[in-house]
Protein backbone atom coordinates (compact mmCIF):
# COMPACT_ATOMS: atom_id res chain seq x y z
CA UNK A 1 69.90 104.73 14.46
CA UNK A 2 67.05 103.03 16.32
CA UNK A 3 68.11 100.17 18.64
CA UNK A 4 65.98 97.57 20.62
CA UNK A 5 67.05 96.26 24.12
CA UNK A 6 65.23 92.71 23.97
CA UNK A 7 65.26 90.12 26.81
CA UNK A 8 64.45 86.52 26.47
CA UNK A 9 63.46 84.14 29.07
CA UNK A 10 64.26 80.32 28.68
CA UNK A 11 62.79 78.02 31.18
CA UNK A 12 64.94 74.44 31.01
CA UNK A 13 65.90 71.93 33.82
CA UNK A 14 69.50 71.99 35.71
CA UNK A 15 71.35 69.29 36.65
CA UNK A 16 71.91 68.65 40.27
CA UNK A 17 75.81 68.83 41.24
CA UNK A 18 77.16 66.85 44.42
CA UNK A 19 80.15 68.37 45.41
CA UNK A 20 82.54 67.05 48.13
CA UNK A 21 83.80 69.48 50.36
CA UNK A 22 87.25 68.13 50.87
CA UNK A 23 91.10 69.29 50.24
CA UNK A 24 90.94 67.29 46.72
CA UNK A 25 88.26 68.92 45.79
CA UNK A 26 89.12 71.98 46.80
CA UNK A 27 92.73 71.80 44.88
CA UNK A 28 90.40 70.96 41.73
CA UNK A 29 88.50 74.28 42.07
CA UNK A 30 91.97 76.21 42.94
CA UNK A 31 94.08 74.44 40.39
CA UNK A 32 91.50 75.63 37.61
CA UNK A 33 90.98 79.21 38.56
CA UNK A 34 95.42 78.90 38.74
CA UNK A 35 95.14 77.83 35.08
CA UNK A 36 93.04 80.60 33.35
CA UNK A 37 94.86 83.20 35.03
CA UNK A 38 98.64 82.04 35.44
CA UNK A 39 100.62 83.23 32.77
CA UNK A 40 102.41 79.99 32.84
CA UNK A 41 99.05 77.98 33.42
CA UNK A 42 99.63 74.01 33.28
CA UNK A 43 103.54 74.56 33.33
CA UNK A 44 103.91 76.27 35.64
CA UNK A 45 106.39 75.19 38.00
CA UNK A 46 104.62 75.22 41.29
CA UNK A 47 101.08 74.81 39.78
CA UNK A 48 99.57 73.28 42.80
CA UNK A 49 101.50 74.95 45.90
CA UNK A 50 100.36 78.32 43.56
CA UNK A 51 97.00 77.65 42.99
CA UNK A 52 96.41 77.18 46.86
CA UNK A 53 98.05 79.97 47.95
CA UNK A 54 95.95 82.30 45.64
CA UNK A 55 92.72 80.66 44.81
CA UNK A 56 92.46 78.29 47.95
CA UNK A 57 90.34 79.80 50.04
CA UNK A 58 88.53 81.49 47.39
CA UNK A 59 87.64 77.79 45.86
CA UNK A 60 86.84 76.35 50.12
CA UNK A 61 84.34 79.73 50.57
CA UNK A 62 82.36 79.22 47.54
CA UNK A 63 81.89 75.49 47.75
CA UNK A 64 80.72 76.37 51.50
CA UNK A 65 78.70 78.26 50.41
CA UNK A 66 77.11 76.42 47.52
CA UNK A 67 77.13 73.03 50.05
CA UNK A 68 75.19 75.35 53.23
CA UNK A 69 73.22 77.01 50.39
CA UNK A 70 69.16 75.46 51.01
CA UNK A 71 68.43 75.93 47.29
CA UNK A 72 63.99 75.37 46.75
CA UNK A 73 63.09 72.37 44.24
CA UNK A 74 62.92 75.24 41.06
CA UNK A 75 66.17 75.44 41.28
């Protein structure tokens, strides 16, 4: 059976993204990662308190990085 491996470019404009680097913000990223991996997701009984303690400083490093990152005008 003859297969083709076939890659596509697509060239489109991105949005820009402000992001504020605060605790609320923060809690957003955490409390989102919580609910796609938490068995118990939106119900679960210490949603917030859980979603810092495992995805909190996960969620502050990447937005540090993403805020300190100098991206070029193409991006």
């Amino acid at each position: 059976m003859h297969t083709e491996d076939t890659t596509q470019n697509i060239t489109a404009e991105a949005a820009v993204i402000y992001v504020a680097l605060d605790d609320a913000t923060v809690l957003s990223l955490a409390t989102g990662l919580h609910d796609q991996k938490c068995r118990t997701a939106r119900s679960c009984l210490r949603r917030q308190a859980h979603a810092m303690d495992t995805f909190g400083e996960l969620a502050r490093n990447t937005l540090t990085i993403l805020a300190s990152t100098p991206w070029s005008e193409k991006h």
